[in-house]
N, C-alpha and C. Protein backbone atom coordinates (compact mmCIF):
# COMPACT_ATOMS: atom_id res chain seq x y z
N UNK A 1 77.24 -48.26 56.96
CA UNK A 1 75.85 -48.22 56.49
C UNK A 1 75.60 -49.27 55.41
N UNK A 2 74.32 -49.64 54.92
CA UNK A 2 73.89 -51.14 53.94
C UNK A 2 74.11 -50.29 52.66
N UNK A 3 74.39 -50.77 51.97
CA UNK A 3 74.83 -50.29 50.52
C UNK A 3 73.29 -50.05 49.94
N UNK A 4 73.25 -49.37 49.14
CA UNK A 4 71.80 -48.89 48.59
C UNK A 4 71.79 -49.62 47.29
N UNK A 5 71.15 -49.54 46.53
CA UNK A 5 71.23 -50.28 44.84
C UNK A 5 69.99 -49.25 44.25
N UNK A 6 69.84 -49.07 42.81
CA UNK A 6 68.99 -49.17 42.10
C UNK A 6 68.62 -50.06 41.04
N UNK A 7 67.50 -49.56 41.12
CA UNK A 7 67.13 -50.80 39.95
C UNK A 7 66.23 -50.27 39.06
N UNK A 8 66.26 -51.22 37.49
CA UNK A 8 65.82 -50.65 36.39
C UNK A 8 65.45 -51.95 35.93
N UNK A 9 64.30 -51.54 35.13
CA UNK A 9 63.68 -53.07 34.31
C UNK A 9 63.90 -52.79 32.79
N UNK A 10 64.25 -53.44 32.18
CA UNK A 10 64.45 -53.22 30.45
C UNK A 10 63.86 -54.78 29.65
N UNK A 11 63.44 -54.62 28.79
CA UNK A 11 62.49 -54.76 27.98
C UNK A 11 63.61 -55.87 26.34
N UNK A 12 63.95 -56.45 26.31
CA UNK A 12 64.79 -57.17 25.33
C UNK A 12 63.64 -58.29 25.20
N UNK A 13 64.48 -58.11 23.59
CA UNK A 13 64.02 -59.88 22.49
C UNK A 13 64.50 -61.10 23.45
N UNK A 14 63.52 -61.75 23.02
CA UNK A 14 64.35 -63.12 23.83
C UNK A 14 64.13 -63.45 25.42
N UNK A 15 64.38 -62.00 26.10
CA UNK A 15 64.34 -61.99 27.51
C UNK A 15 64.01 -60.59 27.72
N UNK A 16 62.52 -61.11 27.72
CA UNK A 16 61.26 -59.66 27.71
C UNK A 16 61.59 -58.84 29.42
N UNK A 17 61.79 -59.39 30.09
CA UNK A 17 61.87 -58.52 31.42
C UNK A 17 63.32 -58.80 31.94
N UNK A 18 64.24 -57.71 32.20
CA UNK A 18 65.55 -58.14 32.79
C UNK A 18 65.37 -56.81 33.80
N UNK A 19 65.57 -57.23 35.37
CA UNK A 19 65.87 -56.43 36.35
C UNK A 19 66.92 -56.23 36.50
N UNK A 20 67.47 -54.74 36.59
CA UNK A 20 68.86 -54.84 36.51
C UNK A 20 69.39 -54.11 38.16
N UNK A 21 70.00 -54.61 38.72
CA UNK A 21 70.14 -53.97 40.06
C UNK A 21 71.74 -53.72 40.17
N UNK A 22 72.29 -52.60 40.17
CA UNK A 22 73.30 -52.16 41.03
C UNK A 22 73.79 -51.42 41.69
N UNK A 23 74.85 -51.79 42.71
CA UNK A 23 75.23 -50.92 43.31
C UNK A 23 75.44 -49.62 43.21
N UNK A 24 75.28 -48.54 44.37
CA UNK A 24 75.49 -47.30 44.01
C UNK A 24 77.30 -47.23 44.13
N UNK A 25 77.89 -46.23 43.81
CA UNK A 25 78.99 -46.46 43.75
C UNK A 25 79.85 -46.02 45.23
N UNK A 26 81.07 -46.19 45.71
CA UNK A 26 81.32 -46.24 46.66
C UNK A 26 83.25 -45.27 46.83
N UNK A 27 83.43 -45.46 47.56
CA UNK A 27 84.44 -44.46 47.41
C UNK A 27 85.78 -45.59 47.30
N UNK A 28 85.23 -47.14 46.96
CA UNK A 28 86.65 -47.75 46.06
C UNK A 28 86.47 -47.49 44.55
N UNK A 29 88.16 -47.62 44.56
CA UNK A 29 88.57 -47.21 43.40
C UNK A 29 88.33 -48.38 42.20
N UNK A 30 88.02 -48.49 41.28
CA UNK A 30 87.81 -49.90 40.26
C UNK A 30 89.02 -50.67 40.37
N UNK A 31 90.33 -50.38 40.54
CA UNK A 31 91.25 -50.77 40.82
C UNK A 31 91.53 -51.93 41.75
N UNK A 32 90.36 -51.44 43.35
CA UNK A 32 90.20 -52.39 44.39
C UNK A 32 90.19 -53.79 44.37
N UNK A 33 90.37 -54.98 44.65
CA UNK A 33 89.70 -55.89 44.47
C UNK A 33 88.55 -56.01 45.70
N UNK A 34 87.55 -57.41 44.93
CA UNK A 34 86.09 -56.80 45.91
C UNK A 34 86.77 -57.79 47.61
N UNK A 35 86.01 -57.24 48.20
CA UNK A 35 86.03 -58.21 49.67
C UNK A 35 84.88 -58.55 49.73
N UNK A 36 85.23 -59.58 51.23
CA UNK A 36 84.19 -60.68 51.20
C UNK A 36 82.75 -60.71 51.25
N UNK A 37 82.67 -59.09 51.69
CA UNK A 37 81.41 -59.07 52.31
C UNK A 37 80.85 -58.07 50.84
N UNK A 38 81.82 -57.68 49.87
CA UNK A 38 80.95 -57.30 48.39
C UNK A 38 81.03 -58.39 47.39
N UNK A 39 81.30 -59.26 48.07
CA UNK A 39 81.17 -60.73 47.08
C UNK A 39 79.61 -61.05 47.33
N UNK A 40 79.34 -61.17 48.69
CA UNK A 40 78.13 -61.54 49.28
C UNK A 40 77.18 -60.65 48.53
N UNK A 41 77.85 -59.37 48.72
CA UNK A 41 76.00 -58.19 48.66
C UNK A 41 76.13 -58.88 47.22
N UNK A 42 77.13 -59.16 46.25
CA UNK A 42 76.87 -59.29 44.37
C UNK A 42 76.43 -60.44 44.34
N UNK A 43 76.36 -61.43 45.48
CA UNK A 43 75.63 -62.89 44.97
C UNK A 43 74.21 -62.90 45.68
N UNK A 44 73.95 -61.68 46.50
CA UNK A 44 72.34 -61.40 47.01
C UNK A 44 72.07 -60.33 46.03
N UNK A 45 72.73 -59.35 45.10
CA UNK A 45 72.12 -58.79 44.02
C UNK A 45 71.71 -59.70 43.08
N UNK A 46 72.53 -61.02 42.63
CA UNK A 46 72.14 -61.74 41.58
C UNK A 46 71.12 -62.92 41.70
N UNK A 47 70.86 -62.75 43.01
CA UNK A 47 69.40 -63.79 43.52
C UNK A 47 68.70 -63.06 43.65
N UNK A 48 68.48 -62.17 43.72
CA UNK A 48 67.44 -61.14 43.60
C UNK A 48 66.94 -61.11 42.31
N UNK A 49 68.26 -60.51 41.34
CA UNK A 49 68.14 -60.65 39.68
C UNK A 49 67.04 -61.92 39.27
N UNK A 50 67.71 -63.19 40.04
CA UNK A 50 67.34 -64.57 39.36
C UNK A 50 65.40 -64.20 39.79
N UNK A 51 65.65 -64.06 41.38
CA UNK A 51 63.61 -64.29 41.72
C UNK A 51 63.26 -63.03 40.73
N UNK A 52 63.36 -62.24 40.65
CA UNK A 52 62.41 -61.07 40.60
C UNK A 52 62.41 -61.25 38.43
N UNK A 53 63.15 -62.23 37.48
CA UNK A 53 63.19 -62.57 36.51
C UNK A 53 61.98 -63.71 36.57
N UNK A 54 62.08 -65.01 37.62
CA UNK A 54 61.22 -65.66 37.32
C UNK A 54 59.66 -65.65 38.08
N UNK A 55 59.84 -64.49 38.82
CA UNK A 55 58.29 -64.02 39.26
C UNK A 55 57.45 -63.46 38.24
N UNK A 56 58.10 -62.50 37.37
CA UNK A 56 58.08 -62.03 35.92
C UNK A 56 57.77 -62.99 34.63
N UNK A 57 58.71 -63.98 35.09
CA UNK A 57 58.47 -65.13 33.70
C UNK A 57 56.92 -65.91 34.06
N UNK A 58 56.66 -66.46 35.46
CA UNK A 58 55.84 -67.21 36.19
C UNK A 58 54.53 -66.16 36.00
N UNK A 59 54.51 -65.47 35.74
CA UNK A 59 53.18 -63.82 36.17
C UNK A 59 52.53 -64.05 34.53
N UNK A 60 53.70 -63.75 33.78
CA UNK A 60 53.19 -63.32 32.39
C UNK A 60 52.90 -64.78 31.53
N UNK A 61 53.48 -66.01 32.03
CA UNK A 61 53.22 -67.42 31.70
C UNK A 61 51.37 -67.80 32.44
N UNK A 62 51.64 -67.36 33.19
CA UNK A 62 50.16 -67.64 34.13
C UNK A 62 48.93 -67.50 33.85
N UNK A 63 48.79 -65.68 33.32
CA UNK A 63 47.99 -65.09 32.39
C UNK A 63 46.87 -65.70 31.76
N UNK A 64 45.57 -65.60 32.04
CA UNK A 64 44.61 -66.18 31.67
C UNK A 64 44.07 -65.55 29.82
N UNK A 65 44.37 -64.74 29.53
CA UNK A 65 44.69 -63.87 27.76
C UNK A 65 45.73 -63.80 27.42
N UNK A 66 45.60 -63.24 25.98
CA UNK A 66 47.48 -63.12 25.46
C UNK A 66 47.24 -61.81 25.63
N UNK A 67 48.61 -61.78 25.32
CA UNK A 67 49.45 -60.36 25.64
C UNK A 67 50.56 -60.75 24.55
N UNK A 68 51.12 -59.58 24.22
CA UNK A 68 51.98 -59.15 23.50
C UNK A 68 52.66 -57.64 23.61
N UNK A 69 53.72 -57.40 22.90
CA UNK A 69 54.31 -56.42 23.22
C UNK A 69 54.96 -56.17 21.74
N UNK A 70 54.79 -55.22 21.14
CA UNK A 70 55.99 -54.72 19.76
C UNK A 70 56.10 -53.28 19.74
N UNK A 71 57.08 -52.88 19.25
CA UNK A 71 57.68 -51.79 18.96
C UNK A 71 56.74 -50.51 18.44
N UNK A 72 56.68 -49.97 18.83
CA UNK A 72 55.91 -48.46 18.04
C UNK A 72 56.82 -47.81 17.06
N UNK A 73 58.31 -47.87 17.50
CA UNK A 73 58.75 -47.12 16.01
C UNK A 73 59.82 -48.42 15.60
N UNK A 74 60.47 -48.42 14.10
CA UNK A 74 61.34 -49.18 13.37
C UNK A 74 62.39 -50.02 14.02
N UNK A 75 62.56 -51.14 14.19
CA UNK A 75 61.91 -52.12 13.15
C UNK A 75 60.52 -52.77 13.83
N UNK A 76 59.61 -51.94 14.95
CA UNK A 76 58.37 -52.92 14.79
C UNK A 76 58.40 -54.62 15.12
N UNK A 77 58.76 -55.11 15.44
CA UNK A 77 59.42 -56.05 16.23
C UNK A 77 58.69 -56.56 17.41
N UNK A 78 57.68 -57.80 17.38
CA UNK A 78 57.65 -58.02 18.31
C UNK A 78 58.47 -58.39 19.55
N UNK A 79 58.62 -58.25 20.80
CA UNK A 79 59.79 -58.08 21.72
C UNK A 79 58.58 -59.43 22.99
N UNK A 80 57.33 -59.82 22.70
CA UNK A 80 57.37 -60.43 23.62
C UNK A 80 55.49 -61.06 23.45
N UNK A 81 55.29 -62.35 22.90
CA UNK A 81 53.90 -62.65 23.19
C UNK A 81 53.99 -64.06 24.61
N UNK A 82 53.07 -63.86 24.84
CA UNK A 82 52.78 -65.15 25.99
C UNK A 82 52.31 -66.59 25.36
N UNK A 83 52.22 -67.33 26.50
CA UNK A 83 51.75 -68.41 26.08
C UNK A 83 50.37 -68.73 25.49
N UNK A 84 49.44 -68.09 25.87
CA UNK A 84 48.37 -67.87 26.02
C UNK A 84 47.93 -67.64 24.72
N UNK A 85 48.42 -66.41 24.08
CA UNK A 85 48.25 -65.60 22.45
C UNK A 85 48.69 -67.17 21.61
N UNK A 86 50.12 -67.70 21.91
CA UNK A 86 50.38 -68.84 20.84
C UNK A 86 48.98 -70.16 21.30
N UNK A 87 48.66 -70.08 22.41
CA UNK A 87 47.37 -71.00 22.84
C UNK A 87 46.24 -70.48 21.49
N UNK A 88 45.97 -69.47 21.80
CA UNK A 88 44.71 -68.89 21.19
C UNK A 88 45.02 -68.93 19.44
N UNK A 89 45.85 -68.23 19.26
CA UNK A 89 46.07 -67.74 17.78
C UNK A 89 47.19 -68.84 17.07
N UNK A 90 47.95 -69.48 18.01
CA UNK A 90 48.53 -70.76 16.94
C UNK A 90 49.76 -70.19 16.74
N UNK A 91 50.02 -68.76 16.69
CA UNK A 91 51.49 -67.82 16.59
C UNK A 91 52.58 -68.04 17.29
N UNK A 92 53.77 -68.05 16.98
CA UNK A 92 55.20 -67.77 17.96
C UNK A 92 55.49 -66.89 17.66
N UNK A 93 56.22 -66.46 18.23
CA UNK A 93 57.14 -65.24 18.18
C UNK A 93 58.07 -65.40 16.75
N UNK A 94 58.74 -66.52 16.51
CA UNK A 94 59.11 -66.99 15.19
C UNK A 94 58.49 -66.27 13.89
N UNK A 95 57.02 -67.10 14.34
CA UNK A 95 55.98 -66.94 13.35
C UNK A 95 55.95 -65.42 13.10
N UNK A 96 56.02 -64.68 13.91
CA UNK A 96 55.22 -63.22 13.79
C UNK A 96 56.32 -61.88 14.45
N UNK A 97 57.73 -62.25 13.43
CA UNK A 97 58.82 -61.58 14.23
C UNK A 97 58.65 -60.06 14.06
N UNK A 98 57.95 -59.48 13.43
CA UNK A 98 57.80 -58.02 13.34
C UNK A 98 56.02 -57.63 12.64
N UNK A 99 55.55 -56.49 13.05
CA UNK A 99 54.24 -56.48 12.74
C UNK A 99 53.99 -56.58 11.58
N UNK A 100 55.06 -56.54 10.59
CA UNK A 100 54.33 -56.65 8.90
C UNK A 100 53.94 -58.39 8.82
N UNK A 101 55.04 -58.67 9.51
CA UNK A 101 54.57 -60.83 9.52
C UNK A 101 53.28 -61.07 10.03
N UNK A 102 52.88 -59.97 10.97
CA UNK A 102 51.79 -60.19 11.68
C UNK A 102 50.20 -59.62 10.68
N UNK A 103 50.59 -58.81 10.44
CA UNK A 103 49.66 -58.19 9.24
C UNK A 103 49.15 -59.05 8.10
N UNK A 104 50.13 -59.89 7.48
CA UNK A 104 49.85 -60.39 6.20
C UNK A 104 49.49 -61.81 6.77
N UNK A 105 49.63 -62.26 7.53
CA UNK A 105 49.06 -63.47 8.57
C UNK A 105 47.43 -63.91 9.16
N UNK A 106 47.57 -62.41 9.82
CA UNK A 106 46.57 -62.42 10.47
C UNK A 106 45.13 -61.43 9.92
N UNK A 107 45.70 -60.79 9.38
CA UNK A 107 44.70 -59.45 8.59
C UNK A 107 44.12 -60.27 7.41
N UNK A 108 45.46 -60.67 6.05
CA UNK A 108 45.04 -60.94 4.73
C UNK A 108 44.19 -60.07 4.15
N UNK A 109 43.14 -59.25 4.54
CA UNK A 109 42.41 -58.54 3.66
C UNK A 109 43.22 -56.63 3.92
N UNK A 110 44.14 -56.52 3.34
CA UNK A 110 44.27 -55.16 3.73
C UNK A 110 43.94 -53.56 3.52
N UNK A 111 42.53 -53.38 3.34
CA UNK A 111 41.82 -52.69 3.36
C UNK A 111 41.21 -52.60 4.82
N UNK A 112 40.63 -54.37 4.97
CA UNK A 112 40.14 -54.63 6.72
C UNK A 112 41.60 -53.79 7.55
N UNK A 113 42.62 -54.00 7.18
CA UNK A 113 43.87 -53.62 7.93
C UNK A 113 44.09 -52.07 8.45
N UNK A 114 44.39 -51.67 7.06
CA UNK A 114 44.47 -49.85 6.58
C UNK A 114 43.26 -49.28 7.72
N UNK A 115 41.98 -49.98 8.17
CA UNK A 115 41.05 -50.06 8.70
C UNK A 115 41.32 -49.59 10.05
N UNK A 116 41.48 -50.54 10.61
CA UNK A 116 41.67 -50.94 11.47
C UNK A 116 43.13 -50.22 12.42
N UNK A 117 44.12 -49.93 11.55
CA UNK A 117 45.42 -49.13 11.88
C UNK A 117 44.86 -48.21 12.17
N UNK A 118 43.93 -47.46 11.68
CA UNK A 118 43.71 -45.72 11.80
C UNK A 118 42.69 -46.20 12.88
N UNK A 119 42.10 -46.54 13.47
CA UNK A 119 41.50 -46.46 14.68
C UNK A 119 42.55 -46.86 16.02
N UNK A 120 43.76 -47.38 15.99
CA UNK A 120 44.66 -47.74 16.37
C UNK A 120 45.57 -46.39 16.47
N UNK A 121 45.58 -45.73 15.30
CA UNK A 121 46.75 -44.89 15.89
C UNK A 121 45.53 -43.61 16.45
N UNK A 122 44.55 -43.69 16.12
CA UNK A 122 43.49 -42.41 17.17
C UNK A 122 44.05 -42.77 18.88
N UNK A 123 43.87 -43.91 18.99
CA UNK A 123 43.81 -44.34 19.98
C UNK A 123 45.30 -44.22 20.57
N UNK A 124 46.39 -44.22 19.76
CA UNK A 124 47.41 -44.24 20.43
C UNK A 124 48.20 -42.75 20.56
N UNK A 125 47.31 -41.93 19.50
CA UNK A 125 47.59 -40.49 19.76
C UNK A 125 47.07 -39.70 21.13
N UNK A 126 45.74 -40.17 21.59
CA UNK A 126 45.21 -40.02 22.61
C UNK A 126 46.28 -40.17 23.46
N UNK A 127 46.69 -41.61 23.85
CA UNK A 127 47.24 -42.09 25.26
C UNK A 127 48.64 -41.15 25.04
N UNK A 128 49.40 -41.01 23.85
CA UNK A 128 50.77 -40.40 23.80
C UNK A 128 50.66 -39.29 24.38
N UNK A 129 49.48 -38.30 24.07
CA UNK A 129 49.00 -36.60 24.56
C UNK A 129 48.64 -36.80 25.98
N UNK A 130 48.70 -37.65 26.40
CA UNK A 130 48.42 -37.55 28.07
C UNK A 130 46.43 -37.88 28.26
N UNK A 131 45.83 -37.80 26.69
CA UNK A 131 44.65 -37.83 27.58
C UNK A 131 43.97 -38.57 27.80
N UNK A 132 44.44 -39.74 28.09
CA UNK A 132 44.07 -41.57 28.44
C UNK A 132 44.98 -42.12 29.02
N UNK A 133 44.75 -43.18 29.61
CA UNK A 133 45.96 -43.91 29.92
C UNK A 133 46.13 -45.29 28.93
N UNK A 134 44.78 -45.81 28.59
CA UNK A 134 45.25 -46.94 27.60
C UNK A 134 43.72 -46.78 26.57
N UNK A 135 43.30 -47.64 25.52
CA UNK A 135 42.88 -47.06 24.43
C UNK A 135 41.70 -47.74 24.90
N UNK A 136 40.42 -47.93 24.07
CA UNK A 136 39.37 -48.48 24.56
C UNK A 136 39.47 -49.66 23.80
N UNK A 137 38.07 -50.43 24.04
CA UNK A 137 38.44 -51.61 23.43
C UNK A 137 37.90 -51.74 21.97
N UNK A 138 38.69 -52.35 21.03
CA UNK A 138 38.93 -52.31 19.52
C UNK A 138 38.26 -53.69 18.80
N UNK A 139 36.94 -53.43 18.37
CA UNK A 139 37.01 -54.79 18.40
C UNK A 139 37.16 -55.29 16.49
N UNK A 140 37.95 -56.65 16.52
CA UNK A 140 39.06 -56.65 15.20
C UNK A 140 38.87 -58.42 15.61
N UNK A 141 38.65 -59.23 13.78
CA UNK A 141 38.54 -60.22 13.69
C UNK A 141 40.11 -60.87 13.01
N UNK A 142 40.72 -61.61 13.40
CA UNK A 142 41.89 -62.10 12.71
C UNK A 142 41.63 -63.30 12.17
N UNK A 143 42.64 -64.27 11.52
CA UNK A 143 43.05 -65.36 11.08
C UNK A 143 43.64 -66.05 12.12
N UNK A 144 43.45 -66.68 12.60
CA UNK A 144 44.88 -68.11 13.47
C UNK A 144 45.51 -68.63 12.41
N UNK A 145 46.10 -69.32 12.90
CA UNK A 145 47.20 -70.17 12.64
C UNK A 145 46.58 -71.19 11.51
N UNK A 146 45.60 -72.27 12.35
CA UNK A 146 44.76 -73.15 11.81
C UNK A 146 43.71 -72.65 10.81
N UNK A 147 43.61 -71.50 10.27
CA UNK A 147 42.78 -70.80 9.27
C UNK A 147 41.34 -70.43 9.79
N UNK A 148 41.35 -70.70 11.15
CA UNK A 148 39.90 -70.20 11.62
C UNK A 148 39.93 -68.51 12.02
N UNK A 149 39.17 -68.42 12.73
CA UNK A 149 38.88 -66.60 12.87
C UNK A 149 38.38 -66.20 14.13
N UNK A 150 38.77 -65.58 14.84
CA UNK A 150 38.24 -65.13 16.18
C UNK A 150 37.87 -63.41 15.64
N UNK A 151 36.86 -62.99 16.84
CA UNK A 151 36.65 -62.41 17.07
C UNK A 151 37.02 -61.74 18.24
N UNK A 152 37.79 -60.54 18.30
CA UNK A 152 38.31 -60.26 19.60
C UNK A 152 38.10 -58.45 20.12
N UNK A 153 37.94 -58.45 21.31
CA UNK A 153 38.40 -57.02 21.56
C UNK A 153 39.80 -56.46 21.87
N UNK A 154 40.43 -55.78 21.39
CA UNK A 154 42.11 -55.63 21.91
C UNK A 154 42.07 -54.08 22.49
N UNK A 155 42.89 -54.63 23.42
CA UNK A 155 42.92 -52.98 24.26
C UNK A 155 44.58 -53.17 24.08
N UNK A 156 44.59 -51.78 24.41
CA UNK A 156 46.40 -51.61 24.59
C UNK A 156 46.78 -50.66 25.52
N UNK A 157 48.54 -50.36 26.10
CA UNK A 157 48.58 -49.08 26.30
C UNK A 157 50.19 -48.83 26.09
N UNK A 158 50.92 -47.80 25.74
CA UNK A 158 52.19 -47.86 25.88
C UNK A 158 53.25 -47.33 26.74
N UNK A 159 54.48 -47.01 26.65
CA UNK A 159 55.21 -46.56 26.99
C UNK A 159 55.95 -45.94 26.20
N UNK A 160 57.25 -45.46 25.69
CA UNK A 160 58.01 -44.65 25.16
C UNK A 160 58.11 -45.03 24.02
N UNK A 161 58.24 -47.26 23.85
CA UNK A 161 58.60 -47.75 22.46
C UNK A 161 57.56 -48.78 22.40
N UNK A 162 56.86 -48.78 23.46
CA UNK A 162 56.45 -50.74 22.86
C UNK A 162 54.99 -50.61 23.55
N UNK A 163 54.14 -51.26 22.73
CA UNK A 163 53.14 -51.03 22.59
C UNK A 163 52.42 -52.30 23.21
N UNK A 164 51.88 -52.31 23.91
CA UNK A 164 51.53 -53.58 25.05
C UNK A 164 50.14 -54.24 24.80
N UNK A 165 49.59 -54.78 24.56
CA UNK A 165 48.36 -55.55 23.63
C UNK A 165 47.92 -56.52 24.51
N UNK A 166 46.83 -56.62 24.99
CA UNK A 166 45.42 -57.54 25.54
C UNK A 166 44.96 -57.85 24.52
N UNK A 167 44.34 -59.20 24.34
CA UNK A 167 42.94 -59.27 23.63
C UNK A 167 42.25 -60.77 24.21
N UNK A 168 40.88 -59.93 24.32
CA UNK A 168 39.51 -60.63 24.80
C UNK A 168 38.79 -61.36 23.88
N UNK A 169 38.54 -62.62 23.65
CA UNK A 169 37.86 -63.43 22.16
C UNK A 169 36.53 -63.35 23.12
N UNK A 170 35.69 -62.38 21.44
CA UNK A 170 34.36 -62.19 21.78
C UNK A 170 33.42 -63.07 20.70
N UNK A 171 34.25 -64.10 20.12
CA UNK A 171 33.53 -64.71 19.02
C UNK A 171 32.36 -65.32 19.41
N UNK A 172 32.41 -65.78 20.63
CA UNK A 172 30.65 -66.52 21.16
C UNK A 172 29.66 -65.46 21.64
N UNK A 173 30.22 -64.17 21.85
CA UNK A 173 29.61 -63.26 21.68
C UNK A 173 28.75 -62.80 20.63
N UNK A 174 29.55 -62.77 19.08
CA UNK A 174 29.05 -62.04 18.50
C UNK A 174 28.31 -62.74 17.44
């Protein structure tokens, strides 16, 4: 019979999407050495690994908004912005390695901040309790890079740790 695999996606610094695929286990012993034909299935698991990494890299590079991704609990850490966010806002990942870098950057007034958090965590208490799936849209003016100021709406939604971030520049809007 074809060997089965599972697979799992995990979320790392550096290398925001890693598919991880392996074999289910089989009735050799670790002891075995592999044969020819589990050499093959591990070099069609690891081309698999390679496309399904840069369909992922190619998807989230493509992206017509930024996106970002950081941590909900300690250390807060961004784990992943696009090209798009450093297009718009002037930021790297460098620049803005955990949300307090991002705060005193982009906020500067922190009262506007303190603000702005508590409508953020309404919103993220909602989606955690099951009764949303992602938050509505927030709308919050920052700093760039270059000292100018957008106006944006940011939506989000999460998962267990990391908190996944859209934002829409509504500055000719408003």
């Amino acid at each position: 019979p074809a060997p089965t695999y599972t697979c799992s996606i995990w979320h790392m610094r550096k290398q925001p999407l890693v598919l991880v695929i392996q074999k289910q286990p089989t009735s050799l012993t670790a002891n075995e050495p592999a044969t020819g034909v589990e050499m093959i299935e591990m070099e069609k698991a690891e081309q698999l690994v390679w496309e399904a990494k840069d369909k992922f890299r190619r998807i989230f590079e493509k992206i017509t908004m930024p996106i970002a991704a950081y941590e909900i609990h300690e250390p807060k850490r961004f784990v992943f912005i696009n090209p798009k966010f450093t297009e718009w806002f002037g930021y790297t990942i460098g620049d803005i390695p955990d949300i307090e870098h991002w705060r005193k950057v982009a906020y500067r007034d922190d009262s506007y901040f303190q603000q702005k958090r508590k409508e953020w965590y309404e919103e993220l208490c909602k989606i955690q309790q099951g009764e949303k799936q992602e938050s509505r849209p927030i709308d919050i003016t920052i700093y760039c890079k270059d000292g100018s100021t957008k106006d944006l709406e940011m939506s989000f939604t999460t998962d267990n740790n990391l908190f996944y971030i859209t934002f829409n520049d509504v500055t000719e809007r408003n």
